[in-house]
N, C-alpha and C. Protein backbone atom coordinates (compact mmCIF):
# COMPACT_ATOMS: atom_id res chain seq x y z
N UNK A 1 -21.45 41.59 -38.39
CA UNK A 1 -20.25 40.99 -38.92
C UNK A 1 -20.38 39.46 -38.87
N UNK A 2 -19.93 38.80 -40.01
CA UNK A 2 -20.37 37.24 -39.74
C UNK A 2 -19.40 36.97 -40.00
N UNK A 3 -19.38 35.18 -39.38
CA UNK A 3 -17.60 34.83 -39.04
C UNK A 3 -17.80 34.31 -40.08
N UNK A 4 -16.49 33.53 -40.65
CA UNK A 4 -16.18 32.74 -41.49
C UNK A 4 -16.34 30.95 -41.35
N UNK A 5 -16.52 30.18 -42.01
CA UNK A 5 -17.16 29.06 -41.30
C UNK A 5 -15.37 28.28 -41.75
N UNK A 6 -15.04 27.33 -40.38
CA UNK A 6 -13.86 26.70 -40.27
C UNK A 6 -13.78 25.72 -41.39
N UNK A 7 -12.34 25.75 -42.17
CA UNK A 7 -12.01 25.17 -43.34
C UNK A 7 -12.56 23.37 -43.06
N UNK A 8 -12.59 22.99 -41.81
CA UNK A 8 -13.22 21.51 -42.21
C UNK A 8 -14.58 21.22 -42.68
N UNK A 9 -15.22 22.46 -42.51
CA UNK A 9 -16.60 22.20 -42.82
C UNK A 9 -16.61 22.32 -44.26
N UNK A 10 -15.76 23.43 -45.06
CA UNK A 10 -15.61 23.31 -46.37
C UNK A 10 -14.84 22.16 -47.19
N UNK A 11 -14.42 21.50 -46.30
CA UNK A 11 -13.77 20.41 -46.91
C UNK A 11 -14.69 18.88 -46.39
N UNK A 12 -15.63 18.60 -45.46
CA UNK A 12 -16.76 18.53 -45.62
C UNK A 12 -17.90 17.98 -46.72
N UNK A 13 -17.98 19.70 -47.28
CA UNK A 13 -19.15 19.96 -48.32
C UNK A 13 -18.29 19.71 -49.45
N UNK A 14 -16.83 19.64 -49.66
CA UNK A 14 -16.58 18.73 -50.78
C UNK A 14 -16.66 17.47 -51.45
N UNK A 15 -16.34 16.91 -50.09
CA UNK A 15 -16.14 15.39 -49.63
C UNK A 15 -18.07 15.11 -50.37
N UNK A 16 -18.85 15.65 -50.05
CA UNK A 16 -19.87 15.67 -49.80
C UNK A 16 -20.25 15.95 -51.35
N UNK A 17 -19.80 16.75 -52.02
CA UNK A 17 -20.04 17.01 -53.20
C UNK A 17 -19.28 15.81 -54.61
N UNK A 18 -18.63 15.91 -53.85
CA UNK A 18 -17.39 14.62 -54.81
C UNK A 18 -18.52 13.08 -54.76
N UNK A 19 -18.88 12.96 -53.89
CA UNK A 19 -19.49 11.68 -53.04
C UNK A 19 -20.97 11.34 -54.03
N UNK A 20 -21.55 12.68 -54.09
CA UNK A 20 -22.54 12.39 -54.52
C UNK A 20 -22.47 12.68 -56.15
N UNK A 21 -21.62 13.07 -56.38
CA UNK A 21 -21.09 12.80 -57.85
C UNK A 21 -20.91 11.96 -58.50
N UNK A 22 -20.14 10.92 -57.78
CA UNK A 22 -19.50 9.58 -57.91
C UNK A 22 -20.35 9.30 -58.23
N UNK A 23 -21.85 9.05 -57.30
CA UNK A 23 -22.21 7.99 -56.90
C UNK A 23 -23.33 7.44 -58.14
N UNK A 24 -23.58 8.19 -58.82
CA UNK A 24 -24.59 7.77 -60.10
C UNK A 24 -23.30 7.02 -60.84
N UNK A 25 -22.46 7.09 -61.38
CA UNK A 25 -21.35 6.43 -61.96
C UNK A 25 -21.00 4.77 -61.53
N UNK A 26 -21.29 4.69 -59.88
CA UNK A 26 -20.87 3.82 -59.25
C UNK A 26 -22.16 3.19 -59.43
N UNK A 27 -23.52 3.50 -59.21
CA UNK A 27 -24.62 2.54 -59.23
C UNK A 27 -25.22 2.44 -60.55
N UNK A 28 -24.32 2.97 -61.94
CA UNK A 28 -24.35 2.26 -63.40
C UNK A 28 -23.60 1.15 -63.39
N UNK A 29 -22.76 1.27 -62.64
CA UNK A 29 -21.56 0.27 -62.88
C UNK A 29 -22.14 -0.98 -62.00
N UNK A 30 -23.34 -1.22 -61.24
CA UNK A 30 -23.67 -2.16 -60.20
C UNK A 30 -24.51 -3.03 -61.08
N UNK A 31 -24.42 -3.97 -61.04
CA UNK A 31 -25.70 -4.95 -61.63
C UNK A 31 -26.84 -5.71 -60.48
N UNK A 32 -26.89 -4.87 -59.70
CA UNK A 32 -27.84 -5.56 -58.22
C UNK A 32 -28.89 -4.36 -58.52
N UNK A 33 -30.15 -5.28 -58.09
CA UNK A 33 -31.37 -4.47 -58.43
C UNK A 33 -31.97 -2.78 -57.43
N UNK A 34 -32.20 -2.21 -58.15
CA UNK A 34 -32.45 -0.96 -57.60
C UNK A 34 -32.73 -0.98 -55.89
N UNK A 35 -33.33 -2.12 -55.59
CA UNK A 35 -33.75 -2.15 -54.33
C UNK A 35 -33.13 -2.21 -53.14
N UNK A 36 -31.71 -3.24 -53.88
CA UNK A 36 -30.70 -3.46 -53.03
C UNK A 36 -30.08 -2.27 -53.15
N UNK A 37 -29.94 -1.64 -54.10
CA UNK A 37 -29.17 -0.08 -53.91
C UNK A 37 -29.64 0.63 -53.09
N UNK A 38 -30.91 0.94 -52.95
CA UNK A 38 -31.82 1.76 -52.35
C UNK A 38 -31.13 1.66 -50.93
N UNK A 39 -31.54 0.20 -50.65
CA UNK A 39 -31.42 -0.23 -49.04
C UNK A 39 -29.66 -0.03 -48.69
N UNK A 40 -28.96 -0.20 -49.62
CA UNK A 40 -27.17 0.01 -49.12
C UNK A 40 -27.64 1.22 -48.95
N UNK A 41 -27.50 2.43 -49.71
CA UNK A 41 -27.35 4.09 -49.41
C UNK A 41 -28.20 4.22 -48.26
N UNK A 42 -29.26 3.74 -47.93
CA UNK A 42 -29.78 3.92 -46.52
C UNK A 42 -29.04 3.40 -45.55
N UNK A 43 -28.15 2.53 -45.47
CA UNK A 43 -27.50 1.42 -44.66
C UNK A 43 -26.20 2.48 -43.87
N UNK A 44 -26.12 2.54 -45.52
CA UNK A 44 -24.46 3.33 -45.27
C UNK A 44 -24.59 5.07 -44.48
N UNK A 45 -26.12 5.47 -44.93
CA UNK A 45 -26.32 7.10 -44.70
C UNK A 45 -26.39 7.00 -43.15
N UNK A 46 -27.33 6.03 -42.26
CA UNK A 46 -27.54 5.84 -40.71
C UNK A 46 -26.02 6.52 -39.92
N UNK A 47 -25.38 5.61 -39.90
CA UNK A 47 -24.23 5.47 -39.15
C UNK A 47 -23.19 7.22 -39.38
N UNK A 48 -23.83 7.95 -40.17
CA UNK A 48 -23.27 8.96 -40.60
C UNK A 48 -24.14 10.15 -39.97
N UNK A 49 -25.68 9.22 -40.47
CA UNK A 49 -26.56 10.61 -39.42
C UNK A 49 -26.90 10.58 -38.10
N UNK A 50 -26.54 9.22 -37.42
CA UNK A 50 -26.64 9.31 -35.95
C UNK A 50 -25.53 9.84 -35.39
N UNK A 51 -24.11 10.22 -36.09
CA UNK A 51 -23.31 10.63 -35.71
C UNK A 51 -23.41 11.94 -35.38
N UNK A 52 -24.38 12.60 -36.88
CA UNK A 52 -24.10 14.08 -36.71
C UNK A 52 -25.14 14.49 -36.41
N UNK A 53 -26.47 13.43 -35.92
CA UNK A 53 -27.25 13.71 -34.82
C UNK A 53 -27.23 13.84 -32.98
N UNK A 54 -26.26 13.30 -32.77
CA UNK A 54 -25.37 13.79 -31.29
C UNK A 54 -25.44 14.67 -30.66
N UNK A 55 -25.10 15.93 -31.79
CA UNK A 55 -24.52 17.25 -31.65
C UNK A 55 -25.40 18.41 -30.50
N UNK A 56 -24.90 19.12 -30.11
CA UNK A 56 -25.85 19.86 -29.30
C UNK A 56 -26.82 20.36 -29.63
N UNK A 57 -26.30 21.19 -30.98
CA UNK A 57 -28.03 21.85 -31.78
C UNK A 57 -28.94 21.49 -31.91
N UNK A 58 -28.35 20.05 -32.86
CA UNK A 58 -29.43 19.05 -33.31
C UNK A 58 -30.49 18.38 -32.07
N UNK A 59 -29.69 18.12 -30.68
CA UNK A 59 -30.50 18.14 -29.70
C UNK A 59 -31.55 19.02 -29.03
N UNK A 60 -31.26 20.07 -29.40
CA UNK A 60 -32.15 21.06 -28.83
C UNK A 60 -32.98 21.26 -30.16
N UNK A 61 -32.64 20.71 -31.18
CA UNK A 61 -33.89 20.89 -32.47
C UNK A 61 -35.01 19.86 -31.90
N UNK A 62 -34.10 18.47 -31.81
CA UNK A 62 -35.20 17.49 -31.76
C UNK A 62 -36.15 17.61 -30.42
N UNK A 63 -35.58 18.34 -29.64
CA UNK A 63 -36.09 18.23 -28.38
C UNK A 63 -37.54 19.30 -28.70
N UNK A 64 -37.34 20.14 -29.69
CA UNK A 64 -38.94 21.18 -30.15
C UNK A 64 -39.58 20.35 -30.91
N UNK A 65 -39.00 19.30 -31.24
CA UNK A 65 -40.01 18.82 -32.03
C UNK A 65 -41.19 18.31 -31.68
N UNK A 66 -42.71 18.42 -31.77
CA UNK A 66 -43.71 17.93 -31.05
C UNK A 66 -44.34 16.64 -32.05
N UNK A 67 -45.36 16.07 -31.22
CA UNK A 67 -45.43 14.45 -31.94
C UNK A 67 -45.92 14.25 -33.12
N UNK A 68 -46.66 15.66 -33.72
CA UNK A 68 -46.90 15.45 -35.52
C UNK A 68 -45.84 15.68 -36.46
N UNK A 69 -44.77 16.85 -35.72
CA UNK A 69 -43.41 16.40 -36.46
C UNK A 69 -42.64 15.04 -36.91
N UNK A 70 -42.72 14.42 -35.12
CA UNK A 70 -42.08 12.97 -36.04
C UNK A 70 -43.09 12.12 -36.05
N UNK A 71 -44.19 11.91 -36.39
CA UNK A 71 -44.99 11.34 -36.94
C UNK A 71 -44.85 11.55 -38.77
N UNK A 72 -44.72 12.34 -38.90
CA UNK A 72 -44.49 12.88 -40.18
C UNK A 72 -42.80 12.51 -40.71
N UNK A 73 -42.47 12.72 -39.75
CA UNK A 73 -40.56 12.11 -40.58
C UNK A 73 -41.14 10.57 -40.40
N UNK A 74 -41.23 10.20 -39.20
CA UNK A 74 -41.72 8.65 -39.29
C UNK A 74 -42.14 8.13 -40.83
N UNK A 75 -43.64 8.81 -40.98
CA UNK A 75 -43.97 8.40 -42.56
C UNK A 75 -43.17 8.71 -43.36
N UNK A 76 -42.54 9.96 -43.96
CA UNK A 76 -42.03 10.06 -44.69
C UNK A 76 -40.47 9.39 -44.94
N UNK A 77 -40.52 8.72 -44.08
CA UNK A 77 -39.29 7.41 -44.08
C UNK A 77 -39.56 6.11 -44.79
N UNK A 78 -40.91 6.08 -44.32
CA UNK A 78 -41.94 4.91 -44.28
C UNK A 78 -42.00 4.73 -46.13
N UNK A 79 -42.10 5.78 -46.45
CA UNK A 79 -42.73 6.12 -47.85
C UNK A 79 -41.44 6.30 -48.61
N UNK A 80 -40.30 6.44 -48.12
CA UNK A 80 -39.04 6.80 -49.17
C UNK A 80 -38.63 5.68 -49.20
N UNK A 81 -39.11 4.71 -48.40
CA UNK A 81 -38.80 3.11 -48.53
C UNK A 81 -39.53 2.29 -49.41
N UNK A 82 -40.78 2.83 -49.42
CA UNK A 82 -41.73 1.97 -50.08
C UNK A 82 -41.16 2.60 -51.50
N UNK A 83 -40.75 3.91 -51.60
CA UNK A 83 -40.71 4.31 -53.36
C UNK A 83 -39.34 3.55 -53.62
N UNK A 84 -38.11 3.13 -52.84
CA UNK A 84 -36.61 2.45 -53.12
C UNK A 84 -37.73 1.05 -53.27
N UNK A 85 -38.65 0.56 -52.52
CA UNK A 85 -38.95 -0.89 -53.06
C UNK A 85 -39.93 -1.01 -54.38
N UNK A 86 -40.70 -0.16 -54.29
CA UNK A 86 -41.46 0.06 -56.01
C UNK A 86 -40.57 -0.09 -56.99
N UNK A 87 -39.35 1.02 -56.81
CA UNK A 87 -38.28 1.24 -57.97
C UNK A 87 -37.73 -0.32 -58.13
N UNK A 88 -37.56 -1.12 -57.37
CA UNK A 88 -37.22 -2.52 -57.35
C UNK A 88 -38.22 -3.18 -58.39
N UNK A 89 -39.15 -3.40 -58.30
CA UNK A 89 -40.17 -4.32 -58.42
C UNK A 89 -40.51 -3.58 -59.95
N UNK A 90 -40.24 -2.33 -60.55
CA UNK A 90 -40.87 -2.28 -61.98
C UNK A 90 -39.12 -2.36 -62.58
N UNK A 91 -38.29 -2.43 -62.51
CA UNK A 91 -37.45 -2.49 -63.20
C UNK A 91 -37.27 -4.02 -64.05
C-alpha cells in the first residue's frame, strides 16, 4: 500500500514547474550576456540546494558517497561552468 505524498510537496512541484516555465520568457526579455545569466541561475539555485541539502536523507546519501563520486560532481560542475562561459563568449 503506498501513501500519498503531502499536498506541499505537490504544490512544490508546481511552484517548480511554473518557475521553470517562466524562466525562458524572462531570459528573452534580459539583454545581459548569456554568461551573466548562466552565473545568476547558479547564484540563485545554491541557497535553495543547500537548504534542501540539510535534510536527513540527503545526509545519509552524501555520507555513501565515496571519493570518485564527488570527484565526478566536482567536475561535472567544473564543466557546466565552463559550457555557461563558452555560451558567453560565442554569442
Amino acid at each position: 500500500m503506498q501513501k500519498s505524498l503531502p499536498l506541499s510537496l505537490y504544490l512544490l512541484l508546481c511552484v517548480g514547474v511554473i518557475s521553470v516555465s517562466f524562466s525562458a520568457i524572462f531570459i528573452k526579455w534580459s539583454s545581459a550576456p548569456a554568461s551573466i545569466i548562466g552565473m545568476y541561475r547558479m547564484l540563485l539555485t545554491v541557497p535553495v540546494l543547500l537548504l534542501l541539502g540539510m535534510g536527513r536523507s540527503v545526509i545519509k546519501v552524501k555520507a555513501a558517497l565515496n571519493r570518485k563520486d564527488w570527484g565526478l560532481l566536482f567536475f561535472s560542475g567544473i564543466f557546466l561552468a565552463l559550457h555557461f562561459f563558452y555560451c558567453g563568449w560565442s554569442l
